[in-house]
Protein backbone atom coordinates (compact mmCIF):
# COMPACT_ATOMS: atom_id res chain seq x y z
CA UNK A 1 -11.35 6.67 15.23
CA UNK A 2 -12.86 5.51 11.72
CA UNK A 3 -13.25 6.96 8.32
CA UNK A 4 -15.89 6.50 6.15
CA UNK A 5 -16.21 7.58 2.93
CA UNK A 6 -19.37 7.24 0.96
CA UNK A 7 -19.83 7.51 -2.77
CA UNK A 8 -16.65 10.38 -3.17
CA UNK A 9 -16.91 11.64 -6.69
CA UNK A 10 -13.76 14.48 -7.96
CA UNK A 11 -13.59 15.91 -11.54
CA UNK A 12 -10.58 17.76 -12.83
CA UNK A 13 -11.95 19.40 -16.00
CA UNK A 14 -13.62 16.46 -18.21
CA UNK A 15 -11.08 14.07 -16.34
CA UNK A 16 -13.28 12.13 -13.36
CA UNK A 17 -10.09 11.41 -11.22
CA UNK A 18 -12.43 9.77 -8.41
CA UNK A 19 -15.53 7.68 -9.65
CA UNK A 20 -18.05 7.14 -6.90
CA UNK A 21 -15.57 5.31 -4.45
CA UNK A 22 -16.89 4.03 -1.44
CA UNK A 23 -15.02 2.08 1.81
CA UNK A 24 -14.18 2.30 5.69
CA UNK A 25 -11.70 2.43 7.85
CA UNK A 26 -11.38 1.46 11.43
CA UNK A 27 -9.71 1.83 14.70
CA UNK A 28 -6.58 -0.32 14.59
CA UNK A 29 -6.55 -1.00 11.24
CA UNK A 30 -3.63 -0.77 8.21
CA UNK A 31 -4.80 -0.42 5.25
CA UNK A 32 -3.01 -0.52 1.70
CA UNK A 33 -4.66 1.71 -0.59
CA UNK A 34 -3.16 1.11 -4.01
CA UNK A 35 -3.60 1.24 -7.79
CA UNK A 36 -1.71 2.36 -10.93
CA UNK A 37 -0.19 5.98 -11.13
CA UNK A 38 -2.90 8.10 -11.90
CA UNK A 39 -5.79 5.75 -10.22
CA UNK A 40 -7.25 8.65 -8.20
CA UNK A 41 -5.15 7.26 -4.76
CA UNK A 42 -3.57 10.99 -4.06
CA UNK A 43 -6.97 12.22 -4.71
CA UNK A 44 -8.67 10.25 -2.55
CA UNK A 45 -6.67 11.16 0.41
CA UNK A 46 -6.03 14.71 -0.32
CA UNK A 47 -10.40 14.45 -0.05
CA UNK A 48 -10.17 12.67 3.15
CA UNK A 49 -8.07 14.82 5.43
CA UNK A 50 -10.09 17.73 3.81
CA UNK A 51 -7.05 19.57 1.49
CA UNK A 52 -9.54 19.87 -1.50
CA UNK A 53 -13.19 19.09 -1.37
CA UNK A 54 -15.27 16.10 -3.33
CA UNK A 55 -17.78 16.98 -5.93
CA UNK A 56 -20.31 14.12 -5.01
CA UNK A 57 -20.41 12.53 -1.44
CA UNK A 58 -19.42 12.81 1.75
CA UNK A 59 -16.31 11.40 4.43
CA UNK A 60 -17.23 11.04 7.82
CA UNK A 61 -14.00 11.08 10.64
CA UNK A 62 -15.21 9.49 13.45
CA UNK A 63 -18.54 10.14 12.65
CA UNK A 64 -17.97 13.80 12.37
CA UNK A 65 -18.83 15.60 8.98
CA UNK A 66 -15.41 16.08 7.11
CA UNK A 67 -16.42 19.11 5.32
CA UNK A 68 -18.16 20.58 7.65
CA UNK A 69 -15.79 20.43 10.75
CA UNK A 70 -12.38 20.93 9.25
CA UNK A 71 -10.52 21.96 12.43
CA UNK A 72 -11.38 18.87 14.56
CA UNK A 73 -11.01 16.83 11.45
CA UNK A 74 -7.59 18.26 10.85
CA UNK A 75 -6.40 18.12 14.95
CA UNK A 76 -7.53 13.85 14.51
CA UNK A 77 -5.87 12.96 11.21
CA UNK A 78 -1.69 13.27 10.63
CA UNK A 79 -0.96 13.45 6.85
CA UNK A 80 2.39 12.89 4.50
CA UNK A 81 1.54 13.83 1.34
CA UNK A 82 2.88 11.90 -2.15
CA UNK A 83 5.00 15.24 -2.33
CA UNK A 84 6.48 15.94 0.85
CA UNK A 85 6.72 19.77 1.79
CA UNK A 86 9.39 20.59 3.37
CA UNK A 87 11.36 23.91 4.06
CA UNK A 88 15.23 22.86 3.30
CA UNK A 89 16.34 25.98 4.72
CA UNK A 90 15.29 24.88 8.24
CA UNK A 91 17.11 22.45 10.62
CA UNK A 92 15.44 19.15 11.27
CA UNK A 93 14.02 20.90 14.83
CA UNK A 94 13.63 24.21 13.83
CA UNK A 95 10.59 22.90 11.42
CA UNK A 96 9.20 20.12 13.64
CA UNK A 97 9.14 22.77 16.14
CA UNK A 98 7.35 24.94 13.79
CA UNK A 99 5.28 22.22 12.48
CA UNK A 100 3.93 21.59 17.09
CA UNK A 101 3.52 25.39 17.14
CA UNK A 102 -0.32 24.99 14.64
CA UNK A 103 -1.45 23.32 17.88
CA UNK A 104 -2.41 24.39 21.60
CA UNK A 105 1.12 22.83 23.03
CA UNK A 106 2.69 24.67 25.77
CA UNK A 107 6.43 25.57 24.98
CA UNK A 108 7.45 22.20 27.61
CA UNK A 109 5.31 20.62 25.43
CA UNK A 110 6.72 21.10 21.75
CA UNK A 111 10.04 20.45 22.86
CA UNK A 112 9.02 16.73 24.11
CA UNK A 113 6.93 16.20 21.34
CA UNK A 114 9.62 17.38 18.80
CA UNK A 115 12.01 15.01 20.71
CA UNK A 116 9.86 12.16 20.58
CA UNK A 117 9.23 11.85 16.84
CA UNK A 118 13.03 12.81 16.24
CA UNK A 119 13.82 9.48 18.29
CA UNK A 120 10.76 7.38 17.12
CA UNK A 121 11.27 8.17 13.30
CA UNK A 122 15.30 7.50 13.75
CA UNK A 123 16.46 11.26 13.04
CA UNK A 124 18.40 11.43 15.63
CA UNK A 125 21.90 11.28 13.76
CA UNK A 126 20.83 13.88 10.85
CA UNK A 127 19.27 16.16 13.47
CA UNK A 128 21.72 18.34 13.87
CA UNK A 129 21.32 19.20 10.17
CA UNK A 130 19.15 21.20 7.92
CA UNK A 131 16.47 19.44 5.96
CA UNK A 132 18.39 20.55 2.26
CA UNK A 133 20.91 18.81 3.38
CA UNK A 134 19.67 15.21 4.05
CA UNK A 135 18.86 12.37 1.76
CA UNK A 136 15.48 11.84 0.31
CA UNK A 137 15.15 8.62 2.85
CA UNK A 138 15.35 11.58 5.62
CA UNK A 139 13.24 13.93 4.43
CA UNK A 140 10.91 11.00 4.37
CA UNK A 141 11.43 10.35 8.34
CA UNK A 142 11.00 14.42 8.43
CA UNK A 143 7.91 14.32 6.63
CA UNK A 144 6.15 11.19 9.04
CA UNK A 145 7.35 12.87 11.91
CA UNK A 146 5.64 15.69 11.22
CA UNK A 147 2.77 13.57 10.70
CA UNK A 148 2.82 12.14 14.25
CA UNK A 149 3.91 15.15 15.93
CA UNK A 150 -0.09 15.93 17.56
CA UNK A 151 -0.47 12.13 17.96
CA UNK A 152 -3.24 11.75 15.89
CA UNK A 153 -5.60 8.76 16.00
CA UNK A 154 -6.06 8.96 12.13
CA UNK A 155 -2.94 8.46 9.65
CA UNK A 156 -2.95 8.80 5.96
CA UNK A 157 0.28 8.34 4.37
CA UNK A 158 0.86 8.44 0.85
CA UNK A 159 4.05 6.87 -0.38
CA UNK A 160 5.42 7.06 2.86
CA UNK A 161 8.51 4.61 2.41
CA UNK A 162 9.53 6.57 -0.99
CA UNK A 163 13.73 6.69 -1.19
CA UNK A 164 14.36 4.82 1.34
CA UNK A 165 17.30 2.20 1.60
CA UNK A 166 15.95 -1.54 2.43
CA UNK A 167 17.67 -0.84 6.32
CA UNK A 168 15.31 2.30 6.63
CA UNK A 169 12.52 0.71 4.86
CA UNK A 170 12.36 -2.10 7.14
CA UNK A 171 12.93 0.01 10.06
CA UNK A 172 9.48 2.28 9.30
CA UNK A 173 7.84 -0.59 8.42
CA UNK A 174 8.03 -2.27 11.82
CA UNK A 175 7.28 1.74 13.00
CA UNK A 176 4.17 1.90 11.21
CA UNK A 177 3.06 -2.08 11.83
CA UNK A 178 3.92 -0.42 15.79
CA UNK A 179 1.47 2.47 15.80
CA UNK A 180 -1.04 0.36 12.96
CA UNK A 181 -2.23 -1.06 16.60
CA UNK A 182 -3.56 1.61 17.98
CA UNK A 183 -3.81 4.05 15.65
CA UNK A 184 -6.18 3.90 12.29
CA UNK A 185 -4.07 4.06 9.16
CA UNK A 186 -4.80 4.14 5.41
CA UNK A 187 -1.34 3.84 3.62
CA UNK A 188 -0.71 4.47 -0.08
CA UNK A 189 2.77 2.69 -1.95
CA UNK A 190 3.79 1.26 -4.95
CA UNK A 191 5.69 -1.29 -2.66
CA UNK A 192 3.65 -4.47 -2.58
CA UNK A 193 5.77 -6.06 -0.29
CA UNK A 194 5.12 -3.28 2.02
CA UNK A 195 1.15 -3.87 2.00
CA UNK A 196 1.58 -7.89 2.40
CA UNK A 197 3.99 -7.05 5.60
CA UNK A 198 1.97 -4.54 7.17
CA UNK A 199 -1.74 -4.31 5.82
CA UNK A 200 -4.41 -6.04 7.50
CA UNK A 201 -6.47 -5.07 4.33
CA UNK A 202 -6.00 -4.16 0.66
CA UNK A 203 -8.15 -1.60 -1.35
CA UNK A 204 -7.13 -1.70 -5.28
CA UNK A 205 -8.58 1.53 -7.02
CA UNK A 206 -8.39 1.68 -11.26
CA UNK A 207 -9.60 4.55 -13.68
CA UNK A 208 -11.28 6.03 -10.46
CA UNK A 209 -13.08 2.71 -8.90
CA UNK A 210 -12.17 0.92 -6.06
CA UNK A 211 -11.86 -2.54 -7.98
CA UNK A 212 -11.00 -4.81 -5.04
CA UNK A 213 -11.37 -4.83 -1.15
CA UNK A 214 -10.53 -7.58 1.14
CA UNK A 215 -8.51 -8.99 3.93
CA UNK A 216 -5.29 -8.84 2.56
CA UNK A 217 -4.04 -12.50 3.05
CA UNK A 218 -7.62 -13.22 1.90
CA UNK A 219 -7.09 -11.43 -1.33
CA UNK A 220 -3.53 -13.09 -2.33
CA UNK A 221 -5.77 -16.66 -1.47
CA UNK A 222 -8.15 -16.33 -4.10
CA UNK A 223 -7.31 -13.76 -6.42
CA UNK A 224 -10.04 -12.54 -9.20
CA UNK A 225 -9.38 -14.62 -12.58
CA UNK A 226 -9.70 -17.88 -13.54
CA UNK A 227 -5.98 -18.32 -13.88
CA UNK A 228 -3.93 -20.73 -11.70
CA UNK A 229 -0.05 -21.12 -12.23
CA UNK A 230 1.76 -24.70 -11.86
CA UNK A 231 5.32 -25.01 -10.67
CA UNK A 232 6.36 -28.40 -11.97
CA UNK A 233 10.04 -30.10 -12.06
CA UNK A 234 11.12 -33.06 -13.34
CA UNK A 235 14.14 -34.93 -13.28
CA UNK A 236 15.68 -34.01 -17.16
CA UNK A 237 15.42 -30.96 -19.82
CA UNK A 238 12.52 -31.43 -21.92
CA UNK A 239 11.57 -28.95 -24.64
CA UNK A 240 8.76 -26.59 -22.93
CA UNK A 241 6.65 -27.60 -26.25
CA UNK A 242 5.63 -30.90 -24.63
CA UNK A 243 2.99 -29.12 -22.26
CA UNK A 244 1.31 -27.89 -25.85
CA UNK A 245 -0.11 -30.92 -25.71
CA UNK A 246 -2.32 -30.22 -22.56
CA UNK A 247 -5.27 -27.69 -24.38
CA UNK A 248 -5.99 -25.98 -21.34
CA UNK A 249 -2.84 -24.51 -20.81
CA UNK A 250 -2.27 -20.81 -21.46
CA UNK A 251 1.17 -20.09 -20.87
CA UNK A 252 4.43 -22.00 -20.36
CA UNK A 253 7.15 -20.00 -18.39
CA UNK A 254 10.46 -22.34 -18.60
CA UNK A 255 12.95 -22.06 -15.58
CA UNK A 256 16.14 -23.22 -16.72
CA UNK A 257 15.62 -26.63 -18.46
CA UNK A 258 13.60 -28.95 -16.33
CA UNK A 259 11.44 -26.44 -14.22
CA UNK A 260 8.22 -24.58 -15.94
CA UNK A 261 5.53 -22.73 -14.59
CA UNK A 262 2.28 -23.66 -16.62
CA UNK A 263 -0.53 -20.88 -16.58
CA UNK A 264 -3.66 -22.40 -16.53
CA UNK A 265 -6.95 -20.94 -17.99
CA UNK A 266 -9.21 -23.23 -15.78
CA UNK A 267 -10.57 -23.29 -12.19
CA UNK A 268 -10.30 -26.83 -11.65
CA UNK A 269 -7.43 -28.61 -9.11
CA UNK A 270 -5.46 -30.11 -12.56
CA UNK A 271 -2.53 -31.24 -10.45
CA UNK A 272 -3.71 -35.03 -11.36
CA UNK A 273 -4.33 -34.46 -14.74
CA UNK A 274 -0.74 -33.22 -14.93
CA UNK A 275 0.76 -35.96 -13.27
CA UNK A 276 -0.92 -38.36 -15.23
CA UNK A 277 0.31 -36.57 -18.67
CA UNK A 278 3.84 -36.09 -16.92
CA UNK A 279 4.17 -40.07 -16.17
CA UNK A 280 2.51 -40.86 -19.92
CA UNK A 281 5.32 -38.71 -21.26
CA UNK A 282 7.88 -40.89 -19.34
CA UNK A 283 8.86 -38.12 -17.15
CA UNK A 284 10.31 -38.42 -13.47
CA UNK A 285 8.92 -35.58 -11.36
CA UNK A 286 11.02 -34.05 -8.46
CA UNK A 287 8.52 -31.62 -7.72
CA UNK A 288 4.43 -30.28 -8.57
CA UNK A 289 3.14 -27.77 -6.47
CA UNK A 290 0.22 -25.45 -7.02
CA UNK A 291 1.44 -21.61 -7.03
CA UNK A 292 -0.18 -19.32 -4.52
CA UNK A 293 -0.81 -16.17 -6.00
CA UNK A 294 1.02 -12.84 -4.83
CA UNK A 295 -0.57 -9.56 -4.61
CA UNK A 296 1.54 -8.24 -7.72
CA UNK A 297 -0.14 -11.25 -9.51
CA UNK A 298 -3.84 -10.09 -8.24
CA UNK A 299 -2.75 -5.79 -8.58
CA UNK A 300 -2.02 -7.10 -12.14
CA UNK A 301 -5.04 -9.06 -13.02
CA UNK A 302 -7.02 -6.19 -11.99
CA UNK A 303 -5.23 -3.18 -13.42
CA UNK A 304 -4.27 -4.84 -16.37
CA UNK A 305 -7.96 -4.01 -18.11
C-alpha cells in the first residue's frame, strides 16, 4: 500500500498551514515526517487519512482517490492522532473492544484482535484498569493499539512515543521498526533519535513546505549548508583565541581546555590546513577528526530560516 500526495494546499483563515506539499510513501517503508511546532505536520496527516479535506490537490491511498473513497481509505490506514482520544471512563478492553466493533469482525473475532494488540503494545499489566487511570506512556500504547486493531497496511502516527519512559520508548520503537517491514508508515515526533533509529527516510516540512527529503542516513551524510564542524584535541590548554587566527573559521566551541570544536564556513576537506597551523603553533595533537553531522544539526540548519 502507498500514499501519494500531490501538491496538498490547507488554509485556516489567512494562515496557509500546508503550502503545496508534495511526496510518497511506499510499501515497507518508515518514514519521519518532522518540522517545528506549527510546520503544518498534524495537518498534513489529519489530510491524508481523510479527517479534514485539502483546499488544493489530491492524496491517492493505494492508488485509490482519498476524497473520494473515504470508507476503503479509512478500513487501509490506522491513525494516532497528536491528541490522543480516549474515553477514561472505559477499561483498557472495554474501548479496544469498542474501537473492533466500527468494523465487520465477528464477536470471536474482536476478542482475538483486542487480545492481540493488548499483548503486542505491552498493556497487558494495566489491562485490568480503566484508561483515566493509567499514565500518559499507557494511554499512548492505548492509543497505537487502537491504531493496529483492523491491521491496516497504512500507519500514520503522529507523536506516537509522546510520555513515554526511555524502557517504553525503546520497547515501541523496536514495535514499530517490527511492523515498518511490512506495513507502510509515515511517523511524526519531535524525537530525532527516534527517526535516525527507525526511519528509512526523513521528510523536514517549514512554514508549510516540505524543505528536505532523503534517505535518512543519506541526509545526516551531507547535510544542506556549507558548514563543517572540527573536533580537534591537543595535548595542553590553549586559549580558544588561537584558532582566530585561521579566517575561515566561524565558530569555536571549547570542550574543557584542550578540546574545541571549530565551525567552519567552507566546503573544502581543511583537516591539513589545520594540522599544519596546529604544528606551526607548537601544538601536540591527540586527536582531529572531521564531525559527521546529526539530524538535529541538519533539522536546525533548515528550520532555523
Amino acid at each position: 500500500m502507498s500514499i501519494k500526495v500531490k501538491d496538498i494546499s490547507k488554509r485556516y483563515g489567512s494562515q496557509l498551514a500546508v503550502n503545496h506539499v508534495s511526496f510518497s510513501v511506499s510499501t515497507g517503508e518508515v518514514v519521519g515526517f518532522i518540522g517545528p511546532n506549527g510546520a503544518g505536520k498534524s495537518t498534513t496527516m489529519k489530510i491524508i487519512t481523510g479527517t479534514i479535506p485539502p483546499d488544493d490537490g489530491s492524496v491517492m491511498i493505494s492508488d485509490l482517490p482519498a476524497l473520494e473513497n473515504p470508507m476503503e481509505i479509512r478500513r487501509m490506514i490506522g491513525y494516532l492522532p497528536e491528541h490522543n482520544p480516549l474515553y477514561s471512563e472505559l477499561y483498557i478492553r472495554e474501548y479496544l473492544q469498542h474501537v473492533a466493533g466500527f468494523y465487520t469482525f465477528r464477536a470471536q473475532q474482536v476478542r482475538e484482535k483486542v487480545e492481540h494488540v493488548i499483548a503486542l503494545t505491552g498493556l497487558s499489566p494495566e489491562a485490568h484498569k480503566k484508561i483515566g487511570a493509567l499514565s500518559k506512556g499507557y494511554r499512548q500504547r492505548v492509543g497505537l493499539a487502537q491504531a493496529l486493531i483492523h491491521n491496516p497496511d497504512i500507519l500514520i502516527l503522529d507523536e506516537p512515543t509522546s510520555g513515554l519512559d526511555p524502557n517504553q520508548l525503546i520497547e515501541i520503537r523496536n514495535l514499530i521498526a517490527a511492523i515498518g517491514k511490512e506495513k507502510t508508515i509515515l511517523l511524526s515526533t519531535h524525537i530525532l533519535q527516534e527517526v535516525e533509529a527507525i526511519c528509512d527516510r526523513v521528510i523536514i516540512i517549514h512554514h508549510g513546505r516540505i524543505v528536505a527529503d532523503e534517505k535518512a542516513d543519506m541526509l545526516s551524510e551531507k547535510g544542506y549548508s556549507n558548514i563543517q564542524t572540527i573536533h580537534i584535541e591537543v595535548e595542553h590548554a590553549v586559549d580558544p583565541d588561537i584558532w582566530k587566527k585561521l579566517s575561515y573559521i566561524s565558530n569555536i566551541k571549547a570542550i574543557g581546555g584542550n578540546q574545541f570544536l571549530l565551525e567552519i564556513s567552507d566546503s573544502r576537506d581543511i583537516r591539513a590546513d589545520i594540522f599544519n597551523f596546529s604544528v606551526n603553533q607548537g601544538l601536540t595533537i591527540i586527536s582531529l577528526s572531521l564531525r559527521k553531522k546529526s539530524l538535529e544539526d541538519v533539522f536546525r540548519e533548515m528550520t532555523s530560516l
